[in-house]
PDB file of N, CA and C in Angstrom:
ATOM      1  N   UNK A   1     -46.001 -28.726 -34.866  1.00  0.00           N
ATOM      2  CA  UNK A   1     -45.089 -28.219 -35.838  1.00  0.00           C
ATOM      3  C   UNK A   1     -43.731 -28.880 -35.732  1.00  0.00           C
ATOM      4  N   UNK A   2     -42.706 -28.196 -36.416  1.00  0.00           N
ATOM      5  CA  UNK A   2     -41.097 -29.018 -37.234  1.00  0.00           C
ATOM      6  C   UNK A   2     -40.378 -28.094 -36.511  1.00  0.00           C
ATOM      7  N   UNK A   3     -39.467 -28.749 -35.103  1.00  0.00           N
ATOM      8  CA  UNK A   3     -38.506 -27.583 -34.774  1.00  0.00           C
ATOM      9  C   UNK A   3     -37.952 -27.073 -35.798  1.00  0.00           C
ATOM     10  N   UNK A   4     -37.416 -25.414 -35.497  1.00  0.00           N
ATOM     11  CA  UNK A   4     -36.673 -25.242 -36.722  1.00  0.00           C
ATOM     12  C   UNK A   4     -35.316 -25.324 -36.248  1.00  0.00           C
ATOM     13  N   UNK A   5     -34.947 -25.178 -34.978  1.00  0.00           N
ATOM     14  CA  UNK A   5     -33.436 -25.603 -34.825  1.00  0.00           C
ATOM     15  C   UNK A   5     -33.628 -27.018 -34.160  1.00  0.00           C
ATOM     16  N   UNK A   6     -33.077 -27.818 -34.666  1.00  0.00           N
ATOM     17  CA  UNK A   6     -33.154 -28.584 -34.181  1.00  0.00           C
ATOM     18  C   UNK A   6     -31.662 -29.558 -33.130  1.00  0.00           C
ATOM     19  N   UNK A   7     -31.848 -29.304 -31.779  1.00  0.00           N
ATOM     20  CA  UNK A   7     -30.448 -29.616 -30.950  1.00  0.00           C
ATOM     21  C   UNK A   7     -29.460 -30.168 -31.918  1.00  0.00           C
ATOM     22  N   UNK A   8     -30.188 -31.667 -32.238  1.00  0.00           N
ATOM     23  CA  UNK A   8     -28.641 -32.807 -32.533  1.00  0.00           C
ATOM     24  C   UNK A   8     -28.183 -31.652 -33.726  1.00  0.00           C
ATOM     25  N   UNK A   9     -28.819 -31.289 -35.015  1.00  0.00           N
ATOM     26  CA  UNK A   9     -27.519 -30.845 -35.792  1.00  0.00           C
ATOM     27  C   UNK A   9     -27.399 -29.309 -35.939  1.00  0.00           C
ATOM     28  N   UNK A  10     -27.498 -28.694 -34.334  1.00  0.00           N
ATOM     29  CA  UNK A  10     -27.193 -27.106 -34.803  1.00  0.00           C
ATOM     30  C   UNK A  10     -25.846 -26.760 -34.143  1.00  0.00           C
ATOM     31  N   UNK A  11     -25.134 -26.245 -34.844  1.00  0.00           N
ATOM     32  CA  UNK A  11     -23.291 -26.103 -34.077  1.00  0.00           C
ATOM     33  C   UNK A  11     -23.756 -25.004 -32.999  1.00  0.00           C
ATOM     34  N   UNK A  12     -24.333 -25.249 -31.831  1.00  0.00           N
ATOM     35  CA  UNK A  12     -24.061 -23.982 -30.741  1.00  0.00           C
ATOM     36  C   UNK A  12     -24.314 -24.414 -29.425  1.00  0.00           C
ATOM     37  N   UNK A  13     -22.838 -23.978 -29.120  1.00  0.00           N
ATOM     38  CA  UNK A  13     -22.426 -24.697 -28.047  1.00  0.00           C
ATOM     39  C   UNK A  13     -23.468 -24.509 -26.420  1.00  0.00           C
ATOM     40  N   UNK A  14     -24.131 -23.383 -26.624  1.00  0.00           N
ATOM     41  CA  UNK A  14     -24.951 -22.989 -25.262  1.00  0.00           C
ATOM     42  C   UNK A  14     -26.100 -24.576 -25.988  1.00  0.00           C
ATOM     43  N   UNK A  15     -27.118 -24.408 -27.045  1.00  0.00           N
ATOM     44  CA  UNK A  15     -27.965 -25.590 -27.269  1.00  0.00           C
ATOM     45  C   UNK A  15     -27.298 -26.901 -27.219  1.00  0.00           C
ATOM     46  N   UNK A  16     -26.521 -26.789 -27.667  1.00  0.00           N
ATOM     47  CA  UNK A  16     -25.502 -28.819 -27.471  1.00  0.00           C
ATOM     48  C   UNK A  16     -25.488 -28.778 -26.405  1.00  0.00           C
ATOM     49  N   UNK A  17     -24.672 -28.364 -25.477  1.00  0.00           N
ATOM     50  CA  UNK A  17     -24.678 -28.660 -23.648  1.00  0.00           C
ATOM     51  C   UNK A  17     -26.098 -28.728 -23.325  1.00  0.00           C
ATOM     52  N   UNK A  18     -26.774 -27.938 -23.390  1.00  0.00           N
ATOM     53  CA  UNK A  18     -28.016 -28.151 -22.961  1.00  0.00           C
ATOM     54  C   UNK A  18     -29.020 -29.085 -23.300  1.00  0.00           C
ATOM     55  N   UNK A  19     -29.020 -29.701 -24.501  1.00  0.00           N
ATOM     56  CA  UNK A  19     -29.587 -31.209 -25.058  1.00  0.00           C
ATOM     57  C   UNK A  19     -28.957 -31.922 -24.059  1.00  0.00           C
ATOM     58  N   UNK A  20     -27.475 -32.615 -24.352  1.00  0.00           N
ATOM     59  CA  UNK A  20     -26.887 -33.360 -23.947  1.00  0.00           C
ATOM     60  C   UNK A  20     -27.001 -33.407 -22.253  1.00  0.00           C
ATOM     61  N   UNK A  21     -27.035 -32.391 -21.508  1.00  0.00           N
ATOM     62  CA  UNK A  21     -27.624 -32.234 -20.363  1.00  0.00           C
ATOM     63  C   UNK A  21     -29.056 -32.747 -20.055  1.00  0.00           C
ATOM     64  N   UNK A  22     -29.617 -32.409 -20.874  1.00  0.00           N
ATOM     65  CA  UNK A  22     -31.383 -32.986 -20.236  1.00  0.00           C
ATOM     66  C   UNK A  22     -31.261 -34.525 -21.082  1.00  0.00           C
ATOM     67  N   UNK A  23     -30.679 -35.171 -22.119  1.00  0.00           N
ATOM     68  CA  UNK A  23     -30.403 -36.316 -21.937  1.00  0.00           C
ATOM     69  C   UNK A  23     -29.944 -37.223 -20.987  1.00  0.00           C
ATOM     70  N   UNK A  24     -28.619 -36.584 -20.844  1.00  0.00           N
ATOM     71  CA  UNK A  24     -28.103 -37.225 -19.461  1.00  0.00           C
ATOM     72  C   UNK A  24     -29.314 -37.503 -18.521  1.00  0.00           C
ATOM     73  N   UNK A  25     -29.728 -36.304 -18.011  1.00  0.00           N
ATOM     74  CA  UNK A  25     -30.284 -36.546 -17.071  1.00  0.00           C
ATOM     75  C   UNK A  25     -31.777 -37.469 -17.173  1.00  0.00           C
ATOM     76  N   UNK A  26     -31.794 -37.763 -18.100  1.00  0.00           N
ATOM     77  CA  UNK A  26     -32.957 -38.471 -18.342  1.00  0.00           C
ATOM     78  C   UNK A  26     -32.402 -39.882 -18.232  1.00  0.00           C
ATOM     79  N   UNK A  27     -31.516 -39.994 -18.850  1.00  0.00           N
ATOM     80  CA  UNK A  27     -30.512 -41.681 -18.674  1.00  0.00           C
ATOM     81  C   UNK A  27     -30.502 -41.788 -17.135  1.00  0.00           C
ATOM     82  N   UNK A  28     -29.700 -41.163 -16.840  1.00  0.00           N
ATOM     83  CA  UNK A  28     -29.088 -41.151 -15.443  1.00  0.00           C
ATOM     84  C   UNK A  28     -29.716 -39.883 -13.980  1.00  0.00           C
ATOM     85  N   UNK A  29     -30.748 -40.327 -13.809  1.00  0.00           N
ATOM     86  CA  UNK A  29     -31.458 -38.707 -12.729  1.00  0.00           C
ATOM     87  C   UNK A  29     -30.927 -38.819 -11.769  1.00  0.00           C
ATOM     88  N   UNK A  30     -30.488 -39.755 -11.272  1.00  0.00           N
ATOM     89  CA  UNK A  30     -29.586 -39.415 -10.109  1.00  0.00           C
ATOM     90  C   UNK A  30     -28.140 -39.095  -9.659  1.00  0.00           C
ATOM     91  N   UNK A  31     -27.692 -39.264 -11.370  1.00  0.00           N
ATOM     92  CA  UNK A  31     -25.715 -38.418 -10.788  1.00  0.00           C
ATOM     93  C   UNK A  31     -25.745 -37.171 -11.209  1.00  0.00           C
ATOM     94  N   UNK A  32     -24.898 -36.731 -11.071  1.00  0.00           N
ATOM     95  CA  UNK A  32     -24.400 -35.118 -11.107  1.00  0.00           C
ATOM     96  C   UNK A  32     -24.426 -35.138 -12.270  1.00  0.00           C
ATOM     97  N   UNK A  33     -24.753 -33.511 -12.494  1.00  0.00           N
ATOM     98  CA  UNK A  33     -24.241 -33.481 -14.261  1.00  0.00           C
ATOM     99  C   UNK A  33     -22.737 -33.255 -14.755  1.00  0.00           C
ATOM    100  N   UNK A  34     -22.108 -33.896 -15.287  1.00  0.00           N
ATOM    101  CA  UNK A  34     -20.525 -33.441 -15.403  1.00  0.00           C
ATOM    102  C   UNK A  34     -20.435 -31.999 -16.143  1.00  0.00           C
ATOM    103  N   UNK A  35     -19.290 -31.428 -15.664  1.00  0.00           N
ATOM    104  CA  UNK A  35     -18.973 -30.796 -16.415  1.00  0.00           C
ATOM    105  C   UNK A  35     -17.820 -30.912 -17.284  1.00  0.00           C
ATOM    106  N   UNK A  36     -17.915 -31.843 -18.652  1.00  0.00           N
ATOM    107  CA  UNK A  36     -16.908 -32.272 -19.359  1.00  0.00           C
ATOM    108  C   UNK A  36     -16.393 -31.229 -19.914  1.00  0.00           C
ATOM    109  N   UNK A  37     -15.425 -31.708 -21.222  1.00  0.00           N
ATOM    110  CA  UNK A  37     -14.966 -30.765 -21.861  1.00  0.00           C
ATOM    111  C   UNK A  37     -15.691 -30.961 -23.162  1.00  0.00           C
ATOM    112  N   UNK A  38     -16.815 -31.016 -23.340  1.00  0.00           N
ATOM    113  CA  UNK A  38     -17.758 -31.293 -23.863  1.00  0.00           C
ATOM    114  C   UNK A  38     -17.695 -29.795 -25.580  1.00  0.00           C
ATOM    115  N   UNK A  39     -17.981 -28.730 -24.733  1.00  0.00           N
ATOM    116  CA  UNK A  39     -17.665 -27.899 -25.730  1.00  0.00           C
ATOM    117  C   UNK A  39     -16.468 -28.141 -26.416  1.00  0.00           C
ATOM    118  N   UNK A  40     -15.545 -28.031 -25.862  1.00  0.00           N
ATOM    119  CA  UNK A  40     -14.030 -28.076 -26.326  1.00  0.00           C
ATOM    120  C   UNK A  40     -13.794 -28.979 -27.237  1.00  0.00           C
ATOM    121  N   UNK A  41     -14.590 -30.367 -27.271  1.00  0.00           N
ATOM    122  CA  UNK A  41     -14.594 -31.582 -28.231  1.00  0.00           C
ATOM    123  C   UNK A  41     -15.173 -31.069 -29.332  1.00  0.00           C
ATOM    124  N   UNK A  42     -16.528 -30.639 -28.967  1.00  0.00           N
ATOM    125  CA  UNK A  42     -17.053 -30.019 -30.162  1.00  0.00           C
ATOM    126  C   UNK A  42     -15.817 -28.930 -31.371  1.00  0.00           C
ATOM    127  N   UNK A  43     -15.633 -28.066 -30.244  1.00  0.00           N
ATOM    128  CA  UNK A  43     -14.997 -27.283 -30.917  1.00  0.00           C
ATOM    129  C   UNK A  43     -13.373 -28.086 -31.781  1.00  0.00           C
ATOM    130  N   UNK A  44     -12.921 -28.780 -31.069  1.00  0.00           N
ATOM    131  CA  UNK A  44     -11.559 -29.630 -31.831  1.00  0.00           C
ATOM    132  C   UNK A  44     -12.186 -30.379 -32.946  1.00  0.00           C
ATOM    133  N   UNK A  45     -13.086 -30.954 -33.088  1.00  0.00           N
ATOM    134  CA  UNK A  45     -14.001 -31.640 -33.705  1.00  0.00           C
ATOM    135  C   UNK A  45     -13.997 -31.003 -35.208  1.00  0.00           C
ATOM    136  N   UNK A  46     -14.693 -29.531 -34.962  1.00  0.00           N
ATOM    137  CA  UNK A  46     -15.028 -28.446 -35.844  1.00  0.00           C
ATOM    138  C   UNK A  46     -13.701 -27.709 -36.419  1.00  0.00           C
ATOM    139  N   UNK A  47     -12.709 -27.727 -35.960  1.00  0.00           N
ATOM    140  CA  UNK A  47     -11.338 -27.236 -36.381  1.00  0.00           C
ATOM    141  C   UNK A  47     -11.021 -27.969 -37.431  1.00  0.00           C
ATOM    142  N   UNK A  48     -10.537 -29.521 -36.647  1.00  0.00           N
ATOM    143  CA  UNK A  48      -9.937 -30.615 -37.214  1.00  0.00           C
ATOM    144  C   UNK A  48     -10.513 -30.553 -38.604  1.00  0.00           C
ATOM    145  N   UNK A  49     -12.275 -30.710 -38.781  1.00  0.00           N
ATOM    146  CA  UNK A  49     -12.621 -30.878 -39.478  1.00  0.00           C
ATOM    147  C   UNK A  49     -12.809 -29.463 -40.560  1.00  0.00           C
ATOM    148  N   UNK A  50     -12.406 -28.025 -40.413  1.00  0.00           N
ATOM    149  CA  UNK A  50     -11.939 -27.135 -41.564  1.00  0.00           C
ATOM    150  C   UNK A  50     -10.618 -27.240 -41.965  1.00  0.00           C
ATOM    151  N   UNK A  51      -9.701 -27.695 -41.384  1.00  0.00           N
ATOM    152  CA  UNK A  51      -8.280 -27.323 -41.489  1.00  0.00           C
ATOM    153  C   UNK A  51      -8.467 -28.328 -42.618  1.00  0.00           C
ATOM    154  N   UNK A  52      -9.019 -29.824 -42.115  1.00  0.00           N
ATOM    155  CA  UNK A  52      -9.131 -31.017 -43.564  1.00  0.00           C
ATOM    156  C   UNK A  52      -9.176 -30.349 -44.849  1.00  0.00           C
ATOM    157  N   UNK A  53     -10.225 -29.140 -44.828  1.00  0.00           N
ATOM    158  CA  UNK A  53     -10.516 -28.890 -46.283  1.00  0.00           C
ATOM    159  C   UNK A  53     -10.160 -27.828 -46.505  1.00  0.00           C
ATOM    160  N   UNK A  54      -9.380 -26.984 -45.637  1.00  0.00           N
ATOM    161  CA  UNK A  54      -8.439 -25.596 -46.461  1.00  0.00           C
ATOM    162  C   UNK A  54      -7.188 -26.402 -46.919  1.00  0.00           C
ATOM    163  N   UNK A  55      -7.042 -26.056 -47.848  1.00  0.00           N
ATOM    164  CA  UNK A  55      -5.660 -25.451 -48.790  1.00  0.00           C
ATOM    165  C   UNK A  55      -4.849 -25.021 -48.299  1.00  0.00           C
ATOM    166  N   UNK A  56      -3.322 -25.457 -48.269  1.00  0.00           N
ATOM    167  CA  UNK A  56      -2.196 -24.413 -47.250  1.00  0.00           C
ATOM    168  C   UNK A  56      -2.198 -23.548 -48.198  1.00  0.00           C
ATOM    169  N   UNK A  57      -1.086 -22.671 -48.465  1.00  0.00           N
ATOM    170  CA  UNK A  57      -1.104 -21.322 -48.924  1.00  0.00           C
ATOM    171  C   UNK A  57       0.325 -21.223 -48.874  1.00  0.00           C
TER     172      UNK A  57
END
């Protein structure tokens, strides 16, 4: 079957870390997993990109 969520385009931050985690570790199995600011990008990312399309007031 067709995941229905599918990691790369679902906005949630517990599933994004966790893709991007078992990627990593598939690239790289032997370093640590970082703990970036990984959410936080996401989330500036997702701001930046509503504030673009509201309207001031």
């Amino acid at each position: 079957g067709e995941e229905a969520f599918r990691p790369e385009v679902v906005f949630n931050p517990y599933v994004q870390r966790m893709f991007q985690s078992i990627a990593r570790r598939a690239v790289t199995p032997d370093e640590p997993l970082s703990l970036s600011n990984t959410i936080m990008e996401m989330n500036d990312t997702l701001l930046r990109s509503v504030a673009s399309k509201s309207k001031r007031v």
